[in-house]
C-alpha atoms as a PDB file:
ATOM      1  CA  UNK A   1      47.650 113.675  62.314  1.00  0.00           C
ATOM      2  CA  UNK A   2      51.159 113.928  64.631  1.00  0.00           C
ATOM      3  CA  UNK A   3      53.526 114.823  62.025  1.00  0.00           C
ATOM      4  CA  UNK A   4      56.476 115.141  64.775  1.00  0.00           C
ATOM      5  CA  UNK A   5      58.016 111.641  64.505  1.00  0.00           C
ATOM      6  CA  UNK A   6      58.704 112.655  60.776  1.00  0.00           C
ATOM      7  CA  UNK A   7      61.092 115.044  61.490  1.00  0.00           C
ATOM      8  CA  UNK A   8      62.596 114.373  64.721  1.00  0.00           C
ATOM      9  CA  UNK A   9      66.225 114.237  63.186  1.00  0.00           C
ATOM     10  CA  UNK A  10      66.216 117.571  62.133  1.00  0.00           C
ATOM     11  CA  UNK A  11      68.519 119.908  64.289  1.00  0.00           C
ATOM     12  CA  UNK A  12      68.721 122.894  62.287  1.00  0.00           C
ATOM     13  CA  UNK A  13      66.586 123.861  59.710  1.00  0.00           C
ATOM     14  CA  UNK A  14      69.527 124.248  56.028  1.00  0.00           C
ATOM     15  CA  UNK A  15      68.824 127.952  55.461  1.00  0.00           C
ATOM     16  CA  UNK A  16      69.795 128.996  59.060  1.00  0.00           C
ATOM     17  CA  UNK A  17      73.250 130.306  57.790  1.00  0.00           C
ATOM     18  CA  UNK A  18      74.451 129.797  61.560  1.00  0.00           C
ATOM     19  CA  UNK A  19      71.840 132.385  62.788  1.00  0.00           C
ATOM     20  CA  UNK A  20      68.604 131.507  65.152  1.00  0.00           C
ATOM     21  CA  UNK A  21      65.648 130.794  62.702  1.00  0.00           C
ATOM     22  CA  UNK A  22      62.518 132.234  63.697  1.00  0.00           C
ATOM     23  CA  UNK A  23      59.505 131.693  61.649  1.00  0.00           C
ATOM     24  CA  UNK A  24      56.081 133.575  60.949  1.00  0.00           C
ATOM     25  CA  UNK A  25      53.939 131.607  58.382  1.00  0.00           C
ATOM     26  CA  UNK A  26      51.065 132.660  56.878  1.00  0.00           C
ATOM     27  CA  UNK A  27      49.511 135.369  54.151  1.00  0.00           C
ATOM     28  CA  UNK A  28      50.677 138.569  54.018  1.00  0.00           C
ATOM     29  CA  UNK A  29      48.065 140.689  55.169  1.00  0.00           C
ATOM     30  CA  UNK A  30      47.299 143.519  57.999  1.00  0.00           C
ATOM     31  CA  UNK A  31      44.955 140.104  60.000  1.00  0.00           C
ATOM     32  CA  UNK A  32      48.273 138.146  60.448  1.00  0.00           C
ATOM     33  CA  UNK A  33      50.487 141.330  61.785  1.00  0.00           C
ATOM     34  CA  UNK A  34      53.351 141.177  59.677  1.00  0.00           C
ATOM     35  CA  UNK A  35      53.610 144.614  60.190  1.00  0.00           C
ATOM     36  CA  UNK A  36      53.818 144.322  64.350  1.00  0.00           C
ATOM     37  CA  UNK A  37      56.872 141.786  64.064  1.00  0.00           C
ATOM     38  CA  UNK A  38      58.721 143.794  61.678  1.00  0.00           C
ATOM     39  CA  UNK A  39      58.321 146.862  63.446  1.00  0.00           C
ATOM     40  CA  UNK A  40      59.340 145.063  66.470  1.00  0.00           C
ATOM     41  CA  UNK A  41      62.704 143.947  64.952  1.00  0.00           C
ATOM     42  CA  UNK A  42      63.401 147.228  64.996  1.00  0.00           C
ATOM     43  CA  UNK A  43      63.996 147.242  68.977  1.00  0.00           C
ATOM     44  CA  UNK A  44      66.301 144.170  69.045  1.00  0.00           C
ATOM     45  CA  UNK A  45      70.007 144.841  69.867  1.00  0.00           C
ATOM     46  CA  UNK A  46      72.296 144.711  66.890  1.00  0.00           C
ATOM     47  CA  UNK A  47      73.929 141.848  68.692  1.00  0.00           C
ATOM     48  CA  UNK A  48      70.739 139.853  68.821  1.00  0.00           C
ATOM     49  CA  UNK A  49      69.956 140.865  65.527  1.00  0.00           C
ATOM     50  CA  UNK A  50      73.213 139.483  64.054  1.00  0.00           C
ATOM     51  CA  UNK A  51      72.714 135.860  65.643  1.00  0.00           C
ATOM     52  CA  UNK A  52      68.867 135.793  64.469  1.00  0.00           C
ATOM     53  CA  UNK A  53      67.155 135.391  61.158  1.00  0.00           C
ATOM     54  CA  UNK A  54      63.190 135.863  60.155  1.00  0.00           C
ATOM     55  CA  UNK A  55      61.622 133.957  57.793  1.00  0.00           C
ATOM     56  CA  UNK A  56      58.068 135.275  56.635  1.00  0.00           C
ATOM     57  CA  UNK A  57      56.173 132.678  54.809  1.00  0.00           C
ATOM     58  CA  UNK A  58      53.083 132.611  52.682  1.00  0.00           C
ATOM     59  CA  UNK A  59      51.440 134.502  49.662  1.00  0.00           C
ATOM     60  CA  UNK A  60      50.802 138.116  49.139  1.00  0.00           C
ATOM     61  CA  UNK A  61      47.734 139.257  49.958  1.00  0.00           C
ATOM     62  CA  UNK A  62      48.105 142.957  50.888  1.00  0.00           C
ATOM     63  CA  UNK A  63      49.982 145.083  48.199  1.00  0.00           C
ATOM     64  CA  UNK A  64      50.949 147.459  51.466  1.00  0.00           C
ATOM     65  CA  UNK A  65      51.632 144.080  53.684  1.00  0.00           C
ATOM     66  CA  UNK A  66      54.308 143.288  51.193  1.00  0.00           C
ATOM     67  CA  UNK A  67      56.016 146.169  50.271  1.00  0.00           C
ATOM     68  CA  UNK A  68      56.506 147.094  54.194  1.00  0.00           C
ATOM     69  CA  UNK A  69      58.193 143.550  53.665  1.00  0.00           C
ATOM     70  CA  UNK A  70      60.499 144.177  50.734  1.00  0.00           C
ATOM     71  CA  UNK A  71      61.781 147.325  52.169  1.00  0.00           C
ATOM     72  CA  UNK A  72      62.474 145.628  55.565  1.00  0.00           C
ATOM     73  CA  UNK A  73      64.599 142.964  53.484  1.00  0.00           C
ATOM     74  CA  UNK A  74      66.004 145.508  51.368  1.00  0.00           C
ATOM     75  CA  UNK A  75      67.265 147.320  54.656  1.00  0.00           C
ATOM     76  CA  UNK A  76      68.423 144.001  56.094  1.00  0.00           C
ATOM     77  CA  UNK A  77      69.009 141.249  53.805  1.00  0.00           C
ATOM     78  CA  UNK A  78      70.957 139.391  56.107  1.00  0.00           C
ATOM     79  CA  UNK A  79      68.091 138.815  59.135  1.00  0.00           C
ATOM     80  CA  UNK A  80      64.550 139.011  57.121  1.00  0.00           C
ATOM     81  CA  UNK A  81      63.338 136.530  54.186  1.00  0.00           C
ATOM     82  CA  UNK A  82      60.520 135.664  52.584  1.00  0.00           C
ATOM     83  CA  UNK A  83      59.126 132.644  51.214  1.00  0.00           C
ATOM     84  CA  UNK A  84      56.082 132.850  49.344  1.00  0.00           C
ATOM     85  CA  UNK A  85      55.963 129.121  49.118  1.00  0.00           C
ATOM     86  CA  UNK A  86      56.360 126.278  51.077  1.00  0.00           C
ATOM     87  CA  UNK A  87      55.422 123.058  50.820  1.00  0.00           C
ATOM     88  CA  UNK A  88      53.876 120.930  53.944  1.00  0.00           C
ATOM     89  CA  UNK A  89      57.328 118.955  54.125  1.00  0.00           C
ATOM     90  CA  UNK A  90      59.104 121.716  54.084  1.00  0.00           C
ATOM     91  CA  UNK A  91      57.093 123.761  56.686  1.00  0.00           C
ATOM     92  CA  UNK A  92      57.539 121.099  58.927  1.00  0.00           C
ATOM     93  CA  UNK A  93      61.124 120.569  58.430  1.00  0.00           C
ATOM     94  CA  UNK A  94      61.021 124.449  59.451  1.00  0.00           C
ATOM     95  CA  UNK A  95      59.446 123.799  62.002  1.00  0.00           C
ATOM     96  CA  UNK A  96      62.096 120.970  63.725  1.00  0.00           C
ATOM     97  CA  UNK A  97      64.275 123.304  63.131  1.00  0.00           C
ATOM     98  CA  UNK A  98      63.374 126.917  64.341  1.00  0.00           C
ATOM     99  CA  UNK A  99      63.993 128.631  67.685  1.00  0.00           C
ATOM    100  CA  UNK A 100      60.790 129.949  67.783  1.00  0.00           C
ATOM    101  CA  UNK A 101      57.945 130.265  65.544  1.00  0.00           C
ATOM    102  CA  UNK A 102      55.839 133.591  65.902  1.00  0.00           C
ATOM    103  CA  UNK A 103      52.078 134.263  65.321  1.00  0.00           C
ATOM    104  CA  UNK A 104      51.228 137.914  65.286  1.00  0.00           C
ATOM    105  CA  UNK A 105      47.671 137.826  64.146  1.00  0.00           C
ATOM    106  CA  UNK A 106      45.176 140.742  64.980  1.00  0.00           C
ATOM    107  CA  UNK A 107      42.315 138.245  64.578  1.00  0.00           C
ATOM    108  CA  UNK A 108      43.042 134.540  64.534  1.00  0.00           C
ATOM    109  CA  UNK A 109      40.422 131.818  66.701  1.00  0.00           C
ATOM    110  CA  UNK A 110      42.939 129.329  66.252  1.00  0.00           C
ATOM    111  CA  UNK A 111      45.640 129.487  64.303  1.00  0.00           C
ATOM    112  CA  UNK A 112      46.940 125.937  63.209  1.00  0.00           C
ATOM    113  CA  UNK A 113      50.665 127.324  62.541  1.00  0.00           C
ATOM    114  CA  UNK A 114      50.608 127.332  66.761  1.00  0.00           C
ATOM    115  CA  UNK A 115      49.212 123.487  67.290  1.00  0.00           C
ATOM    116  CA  UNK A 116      51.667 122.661  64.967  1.00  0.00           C
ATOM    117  CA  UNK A 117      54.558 124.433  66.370  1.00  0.00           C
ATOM    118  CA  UNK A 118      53.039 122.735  69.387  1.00  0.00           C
ATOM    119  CA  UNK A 119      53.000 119.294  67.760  1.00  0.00           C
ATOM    120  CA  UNK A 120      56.624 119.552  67.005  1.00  0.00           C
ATOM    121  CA  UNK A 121      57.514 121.034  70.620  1.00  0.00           C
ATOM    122  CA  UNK A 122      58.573 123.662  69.620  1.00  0.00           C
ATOM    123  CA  UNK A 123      58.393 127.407  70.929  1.00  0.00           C
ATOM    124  CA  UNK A 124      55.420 129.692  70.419  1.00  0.00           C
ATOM    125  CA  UNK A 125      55.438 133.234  70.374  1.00  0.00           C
ATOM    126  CA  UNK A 126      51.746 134.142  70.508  1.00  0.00           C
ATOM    127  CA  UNK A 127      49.456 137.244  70.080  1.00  0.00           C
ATOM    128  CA  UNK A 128      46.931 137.459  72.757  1.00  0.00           C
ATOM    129  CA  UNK A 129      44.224 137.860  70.078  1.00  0.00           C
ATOM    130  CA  UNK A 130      44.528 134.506  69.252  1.00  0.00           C
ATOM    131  CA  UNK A 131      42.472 131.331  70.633  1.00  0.00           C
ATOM    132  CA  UNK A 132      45.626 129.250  71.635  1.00  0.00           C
ATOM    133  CA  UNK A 133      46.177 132.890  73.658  1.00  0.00           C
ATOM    134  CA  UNK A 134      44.561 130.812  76.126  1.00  0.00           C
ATOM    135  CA  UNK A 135      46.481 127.267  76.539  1.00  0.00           C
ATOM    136  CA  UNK A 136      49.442 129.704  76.626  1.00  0.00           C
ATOM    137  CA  UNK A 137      50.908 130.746  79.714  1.00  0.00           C
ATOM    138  CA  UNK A 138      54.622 133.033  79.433  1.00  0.00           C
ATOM    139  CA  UNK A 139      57.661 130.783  80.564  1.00  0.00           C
ATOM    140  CA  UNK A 140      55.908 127.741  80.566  1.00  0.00           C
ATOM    141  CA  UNK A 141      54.802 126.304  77.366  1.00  0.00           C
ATOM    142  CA  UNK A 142      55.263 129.728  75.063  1.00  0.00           C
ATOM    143  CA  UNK A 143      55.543 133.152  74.968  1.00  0.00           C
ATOM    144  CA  UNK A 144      52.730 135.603  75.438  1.00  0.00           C
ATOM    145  CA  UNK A 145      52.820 139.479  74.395  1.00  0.00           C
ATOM    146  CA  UNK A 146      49.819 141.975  74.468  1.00  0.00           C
ATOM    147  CA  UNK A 147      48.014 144.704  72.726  1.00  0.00           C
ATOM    148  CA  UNK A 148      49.757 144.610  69.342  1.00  0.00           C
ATOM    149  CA  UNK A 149      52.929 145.768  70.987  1.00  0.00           C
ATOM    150  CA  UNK A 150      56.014 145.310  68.985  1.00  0.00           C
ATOM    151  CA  UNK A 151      57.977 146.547  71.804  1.00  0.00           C
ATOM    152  CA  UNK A 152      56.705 143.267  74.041  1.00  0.00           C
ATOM    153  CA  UNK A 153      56.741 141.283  71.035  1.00  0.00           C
ATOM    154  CA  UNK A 154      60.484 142.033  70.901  1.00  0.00           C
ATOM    155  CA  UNK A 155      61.055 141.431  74.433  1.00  0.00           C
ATOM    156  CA  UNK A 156      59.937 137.810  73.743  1.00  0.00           C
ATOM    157  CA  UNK A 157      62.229 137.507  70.495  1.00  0.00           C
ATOM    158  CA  UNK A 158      65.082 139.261  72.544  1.00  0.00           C
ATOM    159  CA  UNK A 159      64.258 136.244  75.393  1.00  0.00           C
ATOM    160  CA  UNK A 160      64.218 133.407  73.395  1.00  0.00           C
ATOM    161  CA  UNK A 161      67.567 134.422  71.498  1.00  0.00           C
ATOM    162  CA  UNK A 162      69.433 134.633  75.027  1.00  0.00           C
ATOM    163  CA  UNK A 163      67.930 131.258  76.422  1.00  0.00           C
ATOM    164  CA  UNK A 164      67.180 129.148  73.809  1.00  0.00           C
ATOM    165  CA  UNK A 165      69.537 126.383  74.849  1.00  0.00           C
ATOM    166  CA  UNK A 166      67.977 126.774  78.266  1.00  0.00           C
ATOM    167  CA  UNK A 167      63.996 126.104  76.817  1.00  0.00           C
ATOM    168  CA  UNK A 168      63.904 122.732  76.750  1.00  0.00           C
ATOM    169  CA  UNK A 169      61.180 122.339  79.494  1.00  0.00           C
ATOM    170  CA  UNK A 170      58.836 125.008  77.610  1.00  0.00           C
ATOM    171  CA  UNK A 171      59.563 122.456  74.412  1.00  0.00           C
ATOM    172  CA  UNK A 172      58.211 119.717  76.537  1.00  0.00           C
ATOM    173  CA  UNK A 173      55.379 121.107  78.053  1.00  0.00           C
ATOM    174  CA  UNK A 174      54.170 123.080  74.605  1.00  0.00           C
ATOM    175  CA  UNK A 175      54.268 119.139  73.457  1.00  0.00           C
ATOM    176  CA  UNK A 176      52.492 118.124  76.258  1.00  0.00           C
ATOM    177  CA  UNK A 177      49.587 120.733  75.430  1.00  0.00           C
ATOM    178  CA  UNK A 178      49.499 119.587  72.025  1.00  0.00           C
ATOM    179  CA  UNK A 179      48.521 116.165  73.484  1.00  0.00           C
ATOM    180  CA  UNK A 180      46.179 117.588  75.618  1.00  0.00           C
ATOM    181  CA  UNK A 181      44.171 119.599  73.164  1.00  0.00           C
ATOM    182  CA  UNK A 182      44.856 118.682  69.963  1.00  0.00           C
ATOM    183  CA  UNK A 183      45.845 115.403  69.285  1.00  0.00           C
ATOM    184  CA  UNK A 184      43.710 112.405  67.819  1.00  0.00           C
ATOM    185  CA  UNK A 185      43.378 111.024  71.331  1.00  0.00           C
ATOM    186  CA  UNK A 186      42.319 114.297  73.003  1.00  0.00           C
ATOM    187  CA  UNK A 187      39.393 114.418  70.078  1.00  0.00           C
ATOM    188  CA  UNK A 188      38.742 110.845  71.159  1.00  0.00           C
ATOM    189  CA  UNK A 189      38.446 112.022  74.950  1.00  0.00           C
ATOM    190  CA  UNK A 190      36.218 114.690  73.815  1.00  0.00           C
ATOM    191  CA  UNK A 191      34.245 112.543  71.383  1.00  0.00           C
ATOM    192  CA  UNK A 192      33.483 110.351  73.966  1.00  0.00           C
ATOM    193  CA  UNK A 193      32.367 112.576  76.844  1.00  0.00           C
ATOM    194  CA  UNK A 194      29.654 114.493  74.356  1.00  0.00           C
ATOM    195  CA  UNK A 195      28.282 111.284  73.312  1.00  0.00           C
ATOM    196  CA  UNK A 196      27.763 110.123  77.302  1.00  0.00           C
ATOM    197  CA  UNK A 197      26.599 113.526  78.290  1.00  0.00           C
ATOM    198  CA  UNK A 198      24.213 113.323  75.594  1.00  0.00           C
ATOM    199  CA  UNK A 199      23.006 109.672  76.403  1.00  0.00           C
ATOM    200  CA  UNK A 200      22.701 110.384  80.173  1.00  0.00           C
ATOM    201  CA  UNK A 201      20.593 113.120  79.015  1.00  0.00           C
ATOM    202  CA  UNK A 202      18.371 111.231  76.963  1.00  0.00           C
ATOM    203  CA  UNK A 203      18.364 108.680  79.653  1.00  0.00           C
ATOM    204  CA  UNK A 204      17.071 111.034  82.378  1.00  0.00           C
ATOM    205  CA  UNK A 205      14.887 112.491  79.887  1.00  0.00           C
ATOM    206  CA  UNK A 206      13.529 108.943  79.238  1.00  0.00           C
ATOM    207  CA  UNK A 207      13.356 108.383  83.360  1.00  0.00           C
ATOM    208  CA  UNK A 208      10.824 111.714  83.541  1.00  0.00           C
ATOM    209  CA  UNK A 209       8.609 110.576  80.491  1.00  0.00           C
ATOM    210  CA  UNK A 210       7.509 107.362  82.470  1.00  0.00           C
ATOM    211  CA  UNK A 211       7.478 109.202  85.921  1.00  0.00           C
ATOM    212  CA  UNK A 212       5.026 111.228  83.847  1.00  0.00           C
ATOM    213  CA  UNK A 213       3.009 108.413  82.200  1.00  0.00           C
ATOM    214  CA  UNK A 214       2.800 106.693  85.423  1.00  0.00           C
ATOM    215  CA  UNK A 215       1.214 109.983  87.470  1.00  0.00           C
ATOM    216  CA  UNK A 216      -1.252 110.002  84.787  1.00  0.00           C
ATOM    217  CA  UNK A 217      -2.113 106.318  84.591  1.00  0.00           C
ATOM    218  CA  UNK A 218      -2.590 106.453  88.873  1.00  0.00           C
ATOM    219  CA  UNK A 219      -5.023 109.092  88.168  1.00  0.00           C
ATOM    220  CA  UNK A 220      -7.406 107.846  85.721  1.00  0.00           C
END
């Protein structure tokens, strides 16, 4: 369902502590890529690291996944958190208010954090391994990097902290790809043009069977 009118109100999400929130939900494991943004925090300017702070949410799943984590938050308490828990409410009121939210799966057909971060137009940072990869396109309705690179990944990050007052056409158009794709209506659309495809079909295939009965009844 299109959670967004919910949580429209929402300008900035309460544990921002006056820095950029960027958000990368999901468990912690080597599929999701944890590893790729926090190595990629590593090339950020101090400056941009100071107005910028990284949530990781979900579960432990990987025992290596997570300490990597702890010893990133140990090193910089003030710009990486985690959260092993959220609940929907609460991810969404995330959501409304993040600068960006980041998906840095490996492996992922379609990853629902990014049609929800859609949802609530709001700005994707996307692995090209990913399914949405392809309704993605840099500059326009998200933010594409390749090959597992931390070093692009952070040249996205490093983008969005410098413009993020200027992204409000990417917001828009990431919504309007939402309602393109994945909304109830979309599904509807989509429903609809299987069920005539597949009716036509039977229809023509009905059309040949009595072209066919009709040759045979001519020749007997």
């Amino acid at each position: 369902p299109d959670l967004a009118h919910n949580y429209l109100e929402i300008p900035q999400w309460e544990h921002s502590e006056n820095r950029l929130v960027f958000l990368i939900v999901g468990t912690l494991e080597p599929r999701k890529g944890q590893d790729i943004l926090l190595e990629s925090l590593k090339y950020l300017r101090k400056t941009d690291r100071d107005r910028s702070i990284f949530y990781f949410i979900g579960a432990e799943k990987s025992a290596e996944i997570t300490k990597e984590l702890k010893t990133a938050i140990k090193r910089d308490p003030d710009m990486i958190r985690w959260i092993p828990f959220l609940s929907r409410d609460e991810i969404f009121e995330a959501y409304a208010g993040a600068a960006a939210v980041i998906c840095c799966s490996r492996d992922d057909p379609l990853p629902t954090v990014m049609a929800e971060t859609m949802m609530m137009s709001g700005i994707c940072i996307c692995s090209e391994n990913t399914g949405t990869a392809e309704l993605l396109e840099t500059g326009k309705n998200g933010f594409l990097y390749h090959d597992n690179s931390p070093e692009e990944l952070a040249e996205c990050i490093t983008y969005v902290i410098n413009h993020c007052a200027e992204l409000a056409s990417v917001r828009r158009k990431a919504r309007e790809t939402y309602e393109k794709v994945f909304s109830m209506q979309a599904f509807k659309n989509r429903l609809l043009k299987i069920v005539d495809q597949n009716l036509k079909k039977r229809q023509k295939n009905g059309n040949d069977c009595e072209k066919r009965i009709s040759s045979i009844d001519s020749s007997i």
